[in-house]
Protein backbone atom coordinates (compact mmCIF):
# COMPACT_ATOMS: atom_id res chain seq x y z
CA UNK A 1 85.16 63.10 98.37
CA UNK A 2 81.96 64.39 95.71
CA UNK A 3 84.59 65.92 93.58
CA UNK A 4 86.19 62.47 92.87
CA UNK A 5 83.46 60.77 92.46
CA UNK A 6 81.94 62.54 90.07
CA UNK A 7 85.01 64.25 88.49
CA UNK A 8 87.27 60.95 88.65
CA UNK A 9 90.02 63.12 86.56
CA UNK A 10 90.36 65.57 89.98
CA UNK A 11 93.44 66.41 91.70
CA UNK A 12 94.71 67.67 94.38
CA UNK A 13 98.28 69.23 94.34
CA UNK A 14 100.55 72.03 95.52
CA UNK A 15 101.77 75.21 93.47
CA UNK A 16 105.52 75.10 93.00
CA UNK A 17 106.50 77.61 90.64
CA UNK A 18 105.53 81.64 90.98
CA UNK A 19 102.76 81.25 87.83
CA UNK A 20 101.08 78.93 89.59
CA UNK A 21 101.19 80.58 92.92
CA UNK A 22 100.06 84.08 91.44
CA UNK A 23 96.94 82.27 89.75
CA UNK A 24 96.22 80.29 92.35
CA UNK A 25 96.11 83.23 94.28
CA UNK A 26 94.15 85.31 92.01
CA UNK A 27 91.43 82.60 92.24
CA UNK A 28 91.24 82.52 96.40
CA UNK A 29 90.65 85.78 95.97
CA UNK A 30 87.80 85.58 93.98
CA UNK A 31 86.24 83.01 95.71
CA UNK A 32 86.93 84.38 98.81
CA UNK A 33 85.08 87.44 97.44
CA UNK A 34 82.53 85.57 96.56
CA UNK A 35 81.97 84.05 99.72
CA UNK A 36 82.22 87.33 101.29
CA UNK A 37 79.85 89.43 99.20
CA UNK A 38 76.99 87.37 100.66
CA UNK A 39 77.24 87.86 103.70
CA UNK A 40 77.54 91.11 104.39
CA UNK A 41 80.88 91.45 106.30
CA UNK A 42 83.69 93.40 105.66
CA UNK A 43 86.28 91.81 103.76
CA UNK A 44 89.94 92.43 104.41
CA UNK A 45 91.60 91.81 101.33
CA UNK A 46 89.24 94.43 99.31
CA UNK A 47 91.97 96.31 101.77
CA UNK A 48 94.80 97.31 99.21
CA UNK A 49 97.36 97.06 102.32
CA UNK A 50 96.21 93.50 102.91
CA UNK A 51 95.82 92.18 99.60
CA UNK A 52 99.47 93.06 98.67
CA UNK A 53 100.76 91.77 102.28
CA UNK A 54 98.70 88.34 101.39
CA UNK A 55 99.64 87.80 97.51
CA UNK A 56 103.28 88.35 98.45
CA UNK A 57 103.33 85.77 101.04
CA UNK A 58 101.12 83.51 98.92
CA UNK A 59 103.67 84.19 95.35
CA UNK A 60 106.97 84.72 97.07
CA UNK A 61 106.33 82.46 99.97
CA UNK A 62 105.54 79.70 98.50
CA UNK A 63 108.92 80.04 96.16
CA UNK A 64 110.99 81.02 99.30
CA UNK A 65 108.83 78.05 101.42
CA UNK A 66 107.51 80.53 104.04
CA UNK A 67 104.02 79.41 102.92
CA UNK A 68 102.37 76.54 100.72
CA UNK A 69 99.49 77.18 98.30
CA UNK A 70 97.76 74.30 97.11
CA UNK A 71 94.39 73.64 94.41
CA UNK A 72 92.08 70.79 94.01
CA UNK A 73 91.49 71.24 90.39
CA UNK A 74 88.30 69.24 88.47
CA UNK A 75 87.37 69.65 84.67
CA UNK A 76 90.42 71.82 84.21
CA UNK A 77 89.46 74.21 87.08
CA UNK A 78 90.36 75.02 89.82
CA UNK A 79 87.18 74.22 92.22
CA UNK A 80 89.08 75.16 95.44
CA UNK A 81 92.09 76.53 96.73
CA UNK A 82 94.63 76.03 100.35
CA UNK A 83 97.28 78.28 101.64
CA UNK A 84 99.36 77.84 104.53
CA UNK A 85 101.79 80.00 106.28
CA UNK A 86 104.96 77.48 107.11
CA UNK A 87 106.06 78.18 110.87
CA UNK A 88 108.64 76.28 113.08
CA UNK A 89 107.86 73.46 114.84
């Protein structure tokens, strides 16, 4: 709720094409790196295996709808990112 009120131009929305799946993907990573390097842990995706099992269900899925991959973007970045595998109900 911050982001919107100081950032009234915010939005929240989901990826739909590949492009914006791949860069939205490229930035959880970093953040998620981010988040990670502070803490000590081990981090899966600095895994090769993992990272490429990830980014393809984050890129493809979200084109095939096995997965959705949203931002909330403010002052033209993207301040936080979502993604969801898509399983039956």
């Amino acid at each position: 709720l911050r982001i919107w009120q100081r950032i009234p131009e915010a939005r929240f929305r989901q990826c739909v094409s590949q492009d914006e799946a791949a860069h939205a993907y490229a930035t959880l990573e970093e953040q998620q790196a981010r988040r990670h390097a502070g803490k000590g842990k081990d981090y899966v995706l600095n895994d090769v295996a993992y990272r490429a099992f990830y980014e393809r269900i984050a890129v493809d899925g979200c084109h095939c709808g096995l997965a959705r991959l949203f931002v909330l973007e403010a002052g033209g970045e993207v301040a936080a990112t979502l993604l969801g595998i898509v399983g039956e109900d």
